[in-house]
C-alpha atoms as a PDB file:
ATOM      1  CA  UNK A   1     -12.866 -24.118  11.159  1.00  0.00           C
ATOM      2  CA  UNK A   2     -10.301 -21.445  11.497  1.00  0.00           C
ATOM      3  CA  UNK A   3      -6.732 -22.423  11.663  1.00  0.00           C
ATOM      4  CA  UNK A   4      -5.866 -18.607  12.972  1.00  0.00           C
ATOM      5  CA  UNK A   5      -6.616 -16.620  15.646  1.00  0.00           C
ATOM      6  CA  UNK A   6      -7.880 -12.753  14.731  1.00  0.00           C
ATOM      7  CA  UNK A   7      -8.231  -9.906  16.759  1.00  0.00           C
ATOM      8  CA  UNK A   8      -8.375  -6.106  16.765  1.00  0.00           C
ATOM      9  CA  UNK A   9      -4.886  -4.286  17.337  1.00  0.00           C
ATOM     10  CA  UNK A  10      -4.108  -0.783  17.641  1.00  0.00           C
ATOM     11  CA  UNK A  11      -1.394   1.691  17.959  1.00  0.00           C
ATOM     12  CA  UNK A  12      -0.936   5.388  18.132  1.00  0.00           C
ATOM     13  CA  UNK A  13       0.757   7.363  15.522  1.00  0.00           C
ATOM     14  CA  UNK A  14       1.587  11.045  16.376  1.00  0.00           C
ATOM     15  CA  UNK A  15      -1.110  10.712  19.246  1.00  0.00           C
ATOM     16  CA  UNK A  16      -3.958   9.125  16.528  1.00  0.00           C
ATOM     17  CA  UNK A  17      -5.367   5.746  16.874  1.00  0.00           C
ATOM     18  CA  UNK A  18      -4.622   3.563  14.151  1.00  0.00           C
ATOM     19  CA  UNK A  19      -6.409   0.480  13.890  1.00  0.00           C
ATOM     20  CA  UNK A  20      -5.403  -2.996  12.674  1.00  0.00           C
ATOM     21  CA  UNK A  21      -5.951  -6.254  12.803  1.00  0.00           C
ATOM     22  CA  UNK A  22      -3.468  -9.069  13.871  1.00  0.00           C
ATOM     23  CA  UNK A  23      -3.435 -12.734  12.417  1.00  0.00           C
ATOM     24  CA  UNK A  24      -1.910 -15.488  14.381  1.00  0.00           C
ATOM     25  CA  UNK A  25      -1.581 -18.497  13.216  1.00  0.00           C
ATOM     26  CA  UNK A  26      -1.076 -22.161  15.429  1.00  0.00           C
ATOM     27  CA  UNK A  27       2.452 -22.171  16.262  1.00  0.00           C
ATOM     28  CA  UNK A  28       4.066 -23.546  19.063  1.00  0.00           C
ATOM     29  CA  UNK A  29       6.539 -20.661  19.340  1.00  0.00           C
ATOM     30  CA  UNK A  30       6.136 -16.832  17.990  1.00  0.00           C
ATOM     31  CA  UNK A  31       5.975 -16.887  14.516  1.00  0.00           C
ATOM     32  CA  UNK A  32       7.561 -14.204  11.990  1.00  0.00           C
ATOM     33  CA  UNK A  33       5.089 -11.510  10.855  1.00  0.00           C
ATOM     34  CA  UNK A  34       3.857  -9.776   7.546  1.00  0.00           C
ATOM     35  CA  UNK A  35       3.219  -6.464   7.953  1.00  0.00           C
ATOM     36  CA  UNK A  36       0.307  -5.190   5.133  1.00  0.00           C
ATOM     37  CA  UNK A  37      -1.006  -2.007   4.522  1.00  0.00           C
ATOM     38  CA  UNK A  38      -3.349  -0.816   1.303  1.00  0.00           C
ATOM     39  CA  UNK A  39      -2.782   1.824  -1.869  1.00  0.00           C
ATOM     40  CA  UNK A  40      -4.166   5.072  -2.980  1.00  0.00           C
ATOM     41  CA  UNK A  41      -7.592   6.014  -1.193  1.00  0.00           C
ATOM     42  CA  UNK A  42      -8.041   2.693   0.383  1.00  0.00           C
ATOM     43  CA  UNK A  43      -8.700   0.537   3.598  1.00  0.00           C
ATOM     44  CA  UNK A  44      -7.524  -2.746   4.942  1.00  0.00           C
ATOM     45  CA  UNK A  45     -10.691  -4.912   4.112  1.00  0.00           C
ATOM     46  CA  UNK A  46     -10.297  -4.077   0.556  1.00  0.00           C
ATOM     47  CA  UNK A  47      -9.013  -7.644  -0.079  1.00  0.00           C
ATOM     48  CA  UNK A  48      -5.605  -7.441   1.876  1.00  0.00           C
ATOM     49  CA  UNK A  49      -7.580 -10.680   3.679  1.00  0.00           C
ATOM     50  CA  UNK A  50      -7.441 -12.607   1.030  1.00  0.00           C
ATOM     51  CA  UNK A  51      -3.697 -12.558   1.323  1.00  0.00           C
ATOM     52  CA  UNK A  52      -3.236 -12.289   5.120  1.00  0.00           C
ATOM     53  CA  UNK A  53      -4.912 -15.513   4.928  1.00  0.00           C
ATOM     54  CA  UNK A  54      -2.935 -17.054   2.290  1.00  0.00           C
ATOM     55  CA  UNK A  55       0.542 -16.039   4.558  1.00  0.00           C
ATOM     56  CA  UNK A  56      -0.861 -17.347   7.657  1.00  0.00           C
ATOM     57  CA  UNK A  57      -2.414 -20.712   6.950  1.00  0.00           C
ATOM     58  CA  UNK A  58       1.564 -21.281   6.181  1.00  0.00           C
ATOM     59  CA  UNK A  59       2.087 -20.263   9.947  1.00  0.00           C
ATOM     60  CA  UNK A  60       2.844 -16.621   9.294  1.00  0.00           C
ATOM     61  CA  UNK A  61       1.467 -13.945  11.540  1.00  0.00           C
ATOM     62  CA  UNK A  62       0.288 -11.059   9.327  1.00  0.00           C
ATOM     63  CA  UNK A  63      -0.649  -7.469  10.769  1.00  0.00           C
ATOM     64  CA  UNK A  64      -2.620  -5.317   8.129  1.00  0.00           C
ATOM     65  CA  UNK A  65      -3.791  -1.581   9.559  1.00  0.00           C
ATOM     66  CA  UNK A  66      -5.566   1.444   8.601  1.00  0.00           C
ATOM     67  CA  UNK A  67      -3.691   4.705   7.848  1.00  0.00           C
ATOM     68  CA  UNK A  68      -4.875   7.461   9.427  1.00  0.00           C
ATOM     69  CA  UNK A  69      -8.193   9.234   8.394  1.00  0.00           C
ATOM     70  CA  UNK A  70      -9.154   5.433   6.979  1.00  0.00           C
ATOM     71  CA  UNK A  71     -11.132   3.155   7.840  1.00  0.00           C
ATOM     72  CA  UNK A  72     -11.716   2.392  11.193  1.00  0.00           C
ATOM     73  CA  UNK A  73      -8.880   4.415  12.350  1.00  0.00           C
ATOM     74  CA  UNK A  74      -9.042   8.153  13.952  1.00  0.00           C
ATOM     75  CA  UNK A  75      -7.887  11.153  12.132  1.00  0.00           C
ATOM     76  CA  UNK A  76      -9.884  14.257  10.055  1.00  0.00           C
ATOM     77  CA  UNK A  77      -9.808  15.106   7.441  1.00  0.00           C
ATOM     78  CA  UNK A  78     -11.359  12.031   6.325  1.00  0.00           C
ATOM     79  CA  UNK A  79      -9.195   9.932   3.219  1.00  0.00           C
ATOM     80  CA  UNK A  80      -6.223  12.557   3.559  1.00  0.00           C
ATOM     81  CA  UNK A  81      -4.208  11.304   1.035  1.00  0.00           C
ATOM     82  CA  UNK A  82      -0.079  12.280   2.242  1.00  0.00           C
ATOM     83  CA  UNK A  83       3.250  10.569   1.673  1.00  0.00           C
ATOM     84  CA  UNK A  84       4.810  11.752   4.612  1.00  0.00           C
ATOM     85  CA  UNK A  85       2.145  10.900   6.914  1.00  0.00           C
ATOM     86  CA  UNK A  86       1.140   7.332   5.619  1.00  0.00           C
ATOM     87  CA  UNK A  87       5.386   7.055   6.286  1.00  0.00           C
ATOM     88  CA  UNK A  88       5.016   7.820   9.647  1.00  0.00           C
ATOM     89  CA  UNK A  89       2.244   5.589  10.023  1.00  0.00           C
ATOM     90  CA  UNK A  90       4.447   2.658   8.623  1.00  0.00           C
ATOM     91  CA  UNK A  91       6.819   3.286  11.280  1.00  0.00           C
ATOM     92  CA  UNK A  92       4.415   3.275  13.931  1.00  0.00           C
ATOM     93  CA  UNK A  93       2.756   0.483  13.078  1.00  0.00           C
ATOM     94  CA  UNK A  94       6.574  -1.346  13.053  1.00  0.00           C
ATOM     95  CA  UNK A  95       7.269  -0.353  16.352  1.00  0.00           C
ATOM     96  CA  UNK A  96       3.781  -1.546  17.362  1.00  0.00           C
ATOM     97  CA  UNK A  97       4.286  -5.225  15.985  1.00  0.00           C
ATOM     98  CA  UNK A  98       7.839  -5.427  17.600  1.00  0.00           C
ATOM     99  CA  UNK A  99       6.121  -4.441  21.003  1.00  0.00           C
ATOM    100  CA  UNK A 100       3.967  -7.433  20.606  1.00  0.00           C
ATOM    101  CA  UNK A 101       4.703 -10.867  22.163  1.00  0.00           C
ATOM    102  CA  UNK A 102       3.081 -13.024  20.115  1.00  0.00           C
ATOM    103  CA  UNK A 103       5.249 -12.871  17.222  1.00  0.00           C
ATOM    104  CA  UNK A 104       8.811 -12.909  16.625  1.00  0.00           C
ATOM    105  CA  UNK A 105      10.095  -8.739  16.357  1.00  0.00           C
ATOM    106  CA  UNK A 106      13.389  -9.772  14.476  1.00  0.00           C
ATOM    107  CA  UNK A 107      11.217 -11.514  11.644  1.00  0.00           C
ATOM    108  CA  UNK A 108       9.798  -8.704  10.167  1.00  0.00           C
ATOM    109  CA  UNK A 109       8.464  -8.519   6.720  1.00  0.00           C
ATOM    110  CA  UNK A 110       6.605  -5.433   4.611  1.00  0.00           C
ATOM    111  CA  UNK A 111       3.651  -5.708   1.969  1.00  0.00           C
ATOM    112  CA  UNK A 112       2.512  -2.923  -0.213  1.00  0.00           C
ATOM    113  CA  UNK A 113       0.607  -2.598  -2.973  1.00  0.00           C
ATOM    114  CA  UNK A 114       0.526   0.309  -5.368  1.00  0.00           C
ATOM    115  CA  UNK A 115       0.885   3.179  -3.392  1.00  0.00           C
ATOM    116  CA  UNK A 116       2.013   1.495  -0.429  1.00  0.00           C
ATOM    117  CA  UNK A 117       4.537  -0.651  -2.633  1.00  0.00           C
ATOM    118  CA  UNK A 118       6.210   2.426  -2.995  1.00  0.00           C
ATOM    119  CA  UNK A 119       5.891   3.013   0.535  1.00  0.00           C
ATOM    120  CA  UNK A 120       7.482  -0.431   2.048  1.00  0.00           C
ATOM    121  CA  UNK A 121      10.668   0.526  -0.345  1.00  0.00           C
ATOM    122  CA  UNK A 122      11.218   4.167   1.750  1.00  0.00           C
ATOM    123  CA  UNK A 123      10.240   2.403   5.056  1.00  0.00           C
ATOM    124  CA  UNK A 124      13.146  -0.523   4.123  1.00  0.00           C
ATOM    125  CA  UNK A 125      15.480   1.685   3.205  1.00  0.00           C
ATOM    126  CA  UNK A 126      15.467   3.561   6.422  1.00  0.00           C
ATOM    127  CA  UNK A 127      14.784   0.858   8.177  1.00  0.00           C
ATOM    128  CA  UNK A 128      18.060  -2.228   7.989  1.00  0.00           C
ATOM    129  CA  UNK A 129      16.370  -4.652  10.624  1.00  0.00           C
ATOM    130  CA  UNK A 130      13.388  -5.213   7.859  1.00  0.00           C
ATOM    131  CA  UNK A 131      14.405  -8.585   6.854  1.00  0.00           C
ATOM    132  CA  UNK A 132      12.158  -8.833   3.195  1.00  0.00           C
ATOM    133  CA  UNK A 133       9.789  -6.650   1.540  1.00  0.00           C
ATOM    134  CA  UNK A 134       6.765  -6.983  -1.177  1.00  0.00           C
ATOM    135  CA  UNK A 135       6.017  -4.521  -3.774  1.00  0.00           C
ATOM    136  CA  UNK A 136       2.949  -5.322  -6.038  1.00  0.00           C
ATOM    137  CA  UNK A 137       2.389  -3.398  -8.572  1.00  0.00           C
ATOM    138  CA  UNK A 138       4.146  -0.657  -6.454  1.00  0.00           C
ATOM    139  CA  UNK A 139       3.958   3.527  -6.977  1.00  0.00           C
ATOM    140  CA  UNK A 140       7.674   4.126  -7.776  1.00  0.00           C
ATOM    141  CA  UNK A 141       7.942   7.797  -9.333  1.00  0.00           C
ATOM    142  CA  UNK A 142       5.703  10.662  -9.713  1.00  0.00           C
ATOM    143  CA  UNK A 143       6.792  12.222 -12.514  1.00  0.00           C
ATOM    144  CA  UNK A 144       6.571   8.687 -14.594  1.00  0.00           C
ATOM    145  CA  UNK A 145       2.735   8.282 -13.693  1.00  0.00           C
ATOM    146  CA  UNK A 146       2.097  12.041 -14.161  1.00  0.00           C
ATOM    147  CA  UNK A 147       3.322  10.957 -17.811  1.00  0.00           C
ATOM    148  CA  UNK A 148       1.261   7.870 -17.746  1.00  0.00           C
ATOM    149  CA  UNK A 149      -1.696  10.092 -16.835  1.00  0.00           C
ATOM    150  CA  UNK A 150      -1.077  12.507 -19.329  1.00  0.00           C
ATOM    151  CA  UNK A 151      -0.677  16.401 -19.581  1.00  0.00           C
ATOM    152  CA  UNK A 152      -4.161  16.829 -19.792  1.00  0.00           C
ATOM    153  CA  UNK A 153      -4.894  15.576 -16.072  1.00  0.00           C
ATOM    154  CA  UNK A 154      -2.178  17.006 -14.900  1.00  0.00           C
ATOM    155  CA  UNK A 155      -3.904  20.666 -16.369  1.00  0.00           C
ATOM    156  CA  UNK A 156      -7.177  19.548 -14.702  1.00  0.00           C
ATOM    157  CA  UNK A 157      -5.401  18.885 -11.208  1.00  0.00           C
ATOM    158  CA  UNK A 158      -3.691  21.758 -10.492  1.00  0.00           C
ATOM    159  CA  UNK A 159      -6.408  24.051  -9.829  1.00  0.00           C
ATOM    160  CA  UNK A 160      -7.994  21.406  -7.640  1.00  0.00           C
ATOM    161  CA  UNK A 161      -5.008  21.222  -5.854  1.00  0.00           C
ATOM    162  CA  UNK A 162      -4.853  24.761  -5.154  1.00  0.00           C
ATOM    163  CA  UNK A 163      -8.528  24.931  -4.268  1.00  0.00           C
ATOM    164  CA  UNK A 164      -7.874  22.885  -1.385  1.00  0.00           C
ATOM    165  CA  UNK A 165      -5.124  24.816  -0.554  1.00  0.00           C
ATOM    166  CA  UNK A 166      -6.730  27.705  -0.268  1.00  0.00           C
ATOM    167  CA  UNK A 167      -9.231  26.038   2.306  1.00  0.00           C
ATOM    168  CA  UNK A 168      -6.590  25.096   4.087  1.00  0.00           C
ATOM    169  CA  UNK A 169      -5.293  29.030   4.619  1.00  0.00           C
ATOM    170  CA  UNK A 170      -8.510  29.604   5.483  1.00  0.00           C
ATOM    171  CA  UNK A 171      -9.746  26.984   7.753  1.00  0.00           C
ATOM    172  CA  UNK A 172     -12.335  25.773   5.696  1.00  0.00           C
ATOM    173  CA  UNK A 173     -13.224  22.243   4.919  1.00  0.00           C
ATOM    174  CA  UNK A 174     -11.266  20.585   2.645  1.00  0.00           C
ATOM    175  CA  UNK A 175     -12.043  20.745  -1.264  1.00  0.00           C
ATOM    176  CA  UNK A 176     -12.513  16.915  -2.421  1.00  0.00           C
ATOM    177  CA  UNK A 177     -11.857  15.182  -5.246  1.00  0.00           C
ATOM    178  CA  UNK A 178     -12.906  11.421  -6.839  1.00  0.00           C
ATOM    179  CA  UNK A 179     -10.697   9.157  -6.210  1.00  0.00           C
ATOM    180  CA  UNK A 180     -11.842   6.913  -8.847  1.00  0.00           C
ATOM    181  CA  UNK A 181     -13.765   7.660 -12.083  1.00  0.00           C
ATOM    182  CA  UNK A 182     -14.349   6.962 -15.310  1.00  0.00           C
ATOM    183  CA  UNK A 183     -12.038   8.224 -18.148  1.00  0.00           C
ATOM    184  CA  UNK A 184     -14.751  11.400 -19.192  1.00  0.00           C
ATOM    185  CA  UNK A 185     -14.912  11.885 -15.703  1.00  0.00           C
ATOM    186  CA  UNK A 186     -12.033  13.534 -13.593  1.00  0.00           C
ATOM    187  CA  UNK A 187     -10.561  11.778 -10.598  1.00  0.00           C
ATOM    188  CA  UNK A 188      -7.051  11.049  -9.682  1.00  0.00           C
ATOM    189  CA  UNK A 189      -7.545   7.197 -11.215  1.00  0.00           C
ATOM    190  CA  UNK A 190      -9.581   7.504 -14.015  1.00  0.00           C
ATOM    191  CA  UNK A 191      -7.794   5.231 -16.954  1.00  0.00           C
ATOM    192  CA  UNK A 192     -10.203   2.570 -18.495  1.00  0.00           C
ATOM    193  CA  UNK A 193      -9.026  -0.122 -16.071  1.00  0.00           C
ATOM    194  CA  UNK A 194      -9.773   1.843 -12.611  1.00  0.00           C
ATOM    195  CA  UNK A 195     -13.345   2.256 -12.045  1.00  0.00           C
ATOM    196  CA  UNK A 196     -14.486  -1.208 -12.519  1.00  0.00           C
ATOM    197  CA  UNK A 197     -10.730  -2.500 -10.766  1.00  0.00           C
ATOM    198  CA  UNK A 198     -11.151  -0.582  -7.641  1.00  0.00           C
ATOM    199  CA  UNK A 199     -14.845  -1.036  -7.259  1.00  0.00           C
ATOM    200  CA  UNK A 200     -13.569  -4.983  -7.370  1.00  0.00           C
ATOM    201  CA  UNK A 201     -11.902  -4.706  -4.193  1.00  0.00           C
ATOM    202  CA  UNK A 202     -14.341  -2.732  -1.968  1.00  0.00           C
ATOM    203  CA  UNK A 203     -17.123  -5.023   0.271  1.00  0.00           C
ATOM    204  CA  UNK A 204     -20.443  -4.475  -0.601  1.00  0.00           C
ATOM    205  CA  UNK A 205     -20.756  -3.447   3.041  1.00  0.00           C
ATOM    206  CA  UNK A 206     -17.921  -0.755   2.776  1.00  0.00           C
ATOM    207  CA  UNK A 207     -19.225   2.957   4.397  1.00  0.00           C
ATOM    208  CA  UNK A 208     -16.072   3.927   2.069  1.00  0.00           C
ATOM    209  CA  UNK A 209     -16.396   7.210   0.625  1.00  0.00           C
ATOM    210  CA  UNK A 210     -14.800   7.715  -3.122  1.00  0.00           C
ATOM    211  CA  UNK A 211     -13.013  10.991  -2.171  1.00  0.00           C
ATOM    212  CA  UNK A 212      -9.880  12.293  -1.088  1.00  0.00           C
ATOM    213  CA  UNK A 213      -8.728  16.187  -0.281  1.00  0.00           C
ATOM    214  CA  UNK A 214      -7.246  17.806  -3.599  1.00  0.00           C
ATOM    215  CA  UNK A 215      -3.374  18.825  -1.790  1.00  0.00           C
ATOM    216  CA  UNK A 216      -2.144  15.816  -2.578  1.00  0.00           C
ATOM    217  CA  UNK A 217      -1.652  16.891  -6.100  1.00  0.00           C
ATOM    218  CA  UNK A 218       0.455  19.497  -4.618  1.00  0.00           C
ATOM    219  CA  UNK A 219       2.434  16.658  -2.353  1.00  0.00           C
ATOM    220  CA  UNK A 220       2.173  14.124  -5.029  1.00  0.00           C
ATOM    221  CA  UNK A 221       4.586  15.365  -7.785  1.00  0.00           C
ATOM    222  CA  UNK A 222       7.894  15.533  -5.118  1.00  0.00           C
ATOM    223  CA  UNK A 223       7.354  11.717  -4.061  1.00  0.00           C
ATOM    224  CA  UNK A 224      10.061   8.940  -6.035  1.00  0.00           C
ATOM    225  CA  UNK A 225      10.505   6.123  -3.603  1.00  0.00           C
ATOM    226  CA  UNK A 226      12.788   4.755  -6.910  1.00  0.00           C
ATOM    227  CA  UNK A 227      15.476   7.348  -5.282  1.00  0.00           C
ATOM    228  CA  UNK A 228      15.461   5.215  -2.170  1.00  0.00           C
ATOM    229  CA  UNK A 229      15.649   1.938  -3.789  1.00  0.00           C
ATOM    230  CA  UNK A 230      19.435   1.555  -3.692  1.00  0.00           C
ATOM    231  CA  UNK A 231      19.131   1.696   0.174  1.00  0.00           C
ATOM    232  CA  UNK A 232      17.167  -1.134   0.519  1.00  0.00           C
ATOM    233  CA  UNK A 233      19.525  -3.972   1.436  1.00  0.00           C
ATOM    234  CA  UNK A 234      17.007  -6.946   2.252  1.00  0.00           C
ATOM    235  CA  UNK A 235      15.351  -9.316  -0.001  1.00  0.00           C
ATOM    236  CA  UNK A 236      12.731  -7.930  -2.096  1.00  0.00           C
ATOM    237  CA  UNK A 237       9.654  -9.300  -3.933  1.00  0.00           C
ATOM    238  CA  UNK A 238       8.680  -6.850  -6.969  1.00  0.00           C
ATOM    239  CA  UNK A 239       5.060  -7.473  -8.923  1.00  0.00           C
ATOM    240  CA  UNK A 240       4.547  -5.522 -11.668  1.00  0.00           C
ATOM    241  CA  UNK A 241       2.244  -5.689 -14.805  1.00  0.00           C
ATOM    242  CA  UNK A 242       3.195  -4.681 -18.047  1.00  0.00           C
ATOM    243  CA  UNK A 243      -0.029  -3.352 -19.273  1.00  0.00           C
ATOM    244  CA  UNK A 244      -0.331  -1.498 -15.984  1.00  0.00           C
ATOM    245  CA  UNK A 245      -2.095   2.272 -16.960  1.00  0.00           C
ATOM    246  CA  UNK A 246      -1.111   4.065 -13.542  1.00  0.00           C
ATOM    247  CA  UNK A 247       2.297   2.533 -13.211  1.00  0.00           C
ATOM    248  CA  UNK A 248       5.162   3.118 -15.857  1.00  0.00           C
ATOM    249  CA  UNK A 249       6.180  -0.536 -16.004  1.00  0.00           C
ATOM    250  CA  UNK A 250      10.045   0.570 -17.109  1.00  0.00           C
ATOM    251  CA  UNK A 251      10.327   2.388 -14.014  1.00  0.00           C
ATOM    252  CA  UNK A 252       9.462  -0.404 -11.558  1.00  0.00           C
ATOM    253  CA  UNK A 253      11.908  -2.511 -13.382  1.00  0.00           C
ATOM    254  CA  UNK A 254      14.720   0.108 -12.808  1.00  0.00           C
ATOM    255  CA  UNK A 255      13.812   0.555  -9.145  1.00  0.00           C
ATOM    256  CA  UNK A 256      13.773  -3.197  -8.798  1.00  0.00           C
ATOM    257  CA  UNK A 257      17.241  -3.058 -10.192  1.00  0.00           C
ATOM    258  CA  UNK A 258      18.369  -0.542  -7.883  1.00  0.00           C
ATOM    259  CA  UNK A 259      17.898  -2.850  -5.228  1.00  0.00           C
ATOM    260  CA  UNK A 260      20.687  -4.839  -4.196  1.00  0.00           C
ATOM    261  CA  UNK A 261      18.547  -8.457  -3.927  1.00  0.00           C
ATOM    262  CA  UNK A 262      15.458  -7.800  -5.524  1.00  0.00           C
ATOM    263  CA  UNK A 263      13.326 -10.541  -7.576  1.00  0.00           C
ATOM    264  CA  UNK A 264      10.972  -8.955  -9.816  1.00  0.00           C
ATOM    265  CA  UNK A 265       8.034 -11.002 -11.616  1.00  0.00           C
ATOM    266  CA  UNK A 266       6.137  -9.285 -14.469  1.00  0.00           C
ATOM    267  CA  UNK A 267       2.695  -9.974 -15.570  1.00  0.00           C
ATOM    268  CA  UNK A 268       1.142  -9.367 -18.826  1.00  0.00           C
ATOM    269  CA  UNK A 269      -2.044  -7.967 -17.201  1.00  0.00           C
ATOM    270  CA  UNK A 270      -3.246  -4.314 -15.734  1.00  0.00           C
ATOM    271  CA  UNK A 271      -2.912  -2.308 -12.740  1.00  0.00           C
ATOM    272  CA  UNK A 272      -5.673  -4.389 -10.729  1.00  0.00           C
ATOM    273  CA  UNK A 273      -5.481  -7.585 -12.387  1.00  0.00           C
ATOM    274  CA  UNK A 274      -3.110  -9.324  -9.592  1.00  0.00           C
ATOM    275  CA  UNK A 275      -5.923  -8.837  -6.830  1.00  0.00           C
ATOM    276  CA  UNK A 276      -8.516 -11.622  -8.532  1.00  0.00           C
ATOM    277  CA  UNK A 277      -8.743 -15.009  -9.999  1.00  0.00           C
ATOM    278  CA  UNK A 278      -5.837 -16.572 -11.519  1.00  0.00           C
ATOM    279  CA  UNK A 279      -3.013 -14.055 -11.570  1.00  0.00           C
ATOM    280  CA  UNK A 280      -4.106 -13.789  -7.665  1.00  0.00           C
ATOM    281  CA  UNK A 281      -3.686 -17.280  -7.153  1.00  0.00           C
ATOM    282  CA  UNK A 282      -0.047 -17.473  -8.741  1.00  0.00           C
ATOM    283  CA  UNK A 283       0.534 -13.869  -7.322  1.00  0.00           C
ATOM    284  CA  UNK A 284      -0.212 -14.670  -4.053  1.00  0.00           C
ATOM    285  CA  UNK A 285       1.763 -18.325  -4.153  1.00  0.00           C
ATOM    286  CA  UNK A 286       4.895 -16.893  -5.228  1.00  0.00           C
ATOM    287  CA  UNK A 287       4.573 -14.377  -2.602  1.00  0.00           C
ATOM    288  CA  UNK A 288       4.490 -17.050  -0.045  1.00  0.00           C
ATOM    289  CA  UNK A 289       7.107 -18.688  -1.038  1.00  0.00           C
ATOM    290  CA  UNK A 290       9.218 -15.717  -0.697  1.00  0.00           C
ATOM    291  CA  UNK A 291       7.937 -14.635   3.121  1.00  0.00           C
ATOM    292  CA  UNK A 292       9.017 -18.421   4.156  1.00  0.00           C
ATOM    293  CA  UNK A 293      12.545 -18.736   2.619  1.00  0.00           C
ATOM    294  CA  UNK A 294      12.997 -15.170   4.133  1.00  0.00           C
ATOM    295  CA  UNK A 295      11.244 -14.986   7.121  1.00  0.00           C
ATOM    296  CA  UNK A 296      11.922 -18.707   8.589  1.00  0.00           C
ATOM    297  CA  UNK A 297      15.521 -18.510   7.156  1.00  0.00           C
END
């Protein structure tokens, strides 16, 4: 039997539904909360449970949502990839948990993972009543992955990028792009690790669609949440793996250091590697740890 209650939670973000879904575990008083939201291309039952449950069997609440244009929340186009947006959507979704009563709005904590690990450092940093954040594996600085990616994608993107563009100037529909591949194909993730690691996370019943419009190559390159890092002034978590092919391991280590009280705990293992079996299980305990002696002070 359950120990947690679950239900369906949503919130507006510049006038689109967002949906989410709110764990509550058996307390006798509101509990703090763990706010979770996915990476690049991706929706909120791509394994984000397996942790939720994790926090909230150890009497955590945990809210994990849907950016816009994902999953079961509103928004066209469909898998719009955008910094700024997915931002705004982070601070909606704050100001939606805070609203609620069943949880305690001045024990607030922030999980991302790869893309959205970059995104919970921006969010803290503009945001001082955040009392701890996670970053797994997070997305710290454009120009480093472009480098990690290689010249050669960055050739092949462009023009996508200015396909869609075009489309956009001319009210067409937008010009899409794999998310994932594999490496002779082209696709924003295609290193040898991210077919088969992405796949990994996705249901079997997932309608999810392996595409995203091309302008976020032209958005992409101008996003460093390592410039914010300094800012951040609560506790932070930081996962990284040193054989990580999307994320330039050095860089997450210098963010990490940027941040006034930051842990970081490095892995010998590959971009998706901390979502599964063992590394997952030590992941995922060390992360607990952290959300109690930060959250229940």
């Amino acid at each position: 039997m359950r120990k947690f209650s679950l239900s369906t939670s949503t919130f507006y973000s510049q006038q689109t539904r967002c949906v989410g879904d709110l764990y509550l575990p058996k307390a006798a008083k509101p509990p703090p909360v763990v706010i979770m939201a996915h990476g690049f291309g991706a929706e909120r039952t791509f394994g984000l449970a397996d942790y939720a449950e994790k926090f909230v069997e150890n009497g955590l609440a945990v809210y994990t949502f849907d950016y816009r244009c994902f999953g079961d929340s509103d928004g066209s186009p469909r898998n719009l990839v955008d910094p700024k947006r997915h931002l705004q959507d982070w601070q909606a979704a704050i100001r939606h948990v805070r609203s609620l009563e069943e949880i305690n709005p001045d024990r607030i904590a922030l999980w991302g993972s790869s893309f959205s690990g970059g995104h919970v450092i921006v969010t803290a940093a503009g945001d001082p009543k955040i009392s701890a954040i996670i970053a797994q594996v997070p997305f710290v600085n454009a120009i480093s992955t472009s480098l990690k990616l290689g010249p050669k994608h960055l050739i092949r993107a462009l023009p996508h990028g200015i396909r869609d563009l075009s489309r956009i100037l001319t009210f067409r529909a937008p010009h899409y792009i794999k998310v994932i591949g594999k490496p002779e194909e082209f696709a924003v993730m295609n290193t040898p690790e991210s077919y088969a690691g992405y796949l990994a996370l996705i249901p079997e019943d997932s309608e999810w669609q392996n595409g995203c419009p091309a302008r976020i190559f032209l958005k992409f390159a101008a996003y460093r949440p390592i410039a914010y890092a300094k800012r951040v002034k609560c506790p932070a978590l930081v996962m990284i793996g040193t054989y990580d092919s999307l994320i330039d391991a050095a860089d997450v280590k210098k963010t990490a250091n940027k941040m006034p009280n930051s842990r970081l705990v490095e892995y010998p293992l590959g971009h998706f590697d901390l979502y599964k079996g063992d590394a997952f299980v030590d992941a995922v305990e060390k992360q607990t740890d952290f959300l109690l002696t930060h959250l229940r002070g």
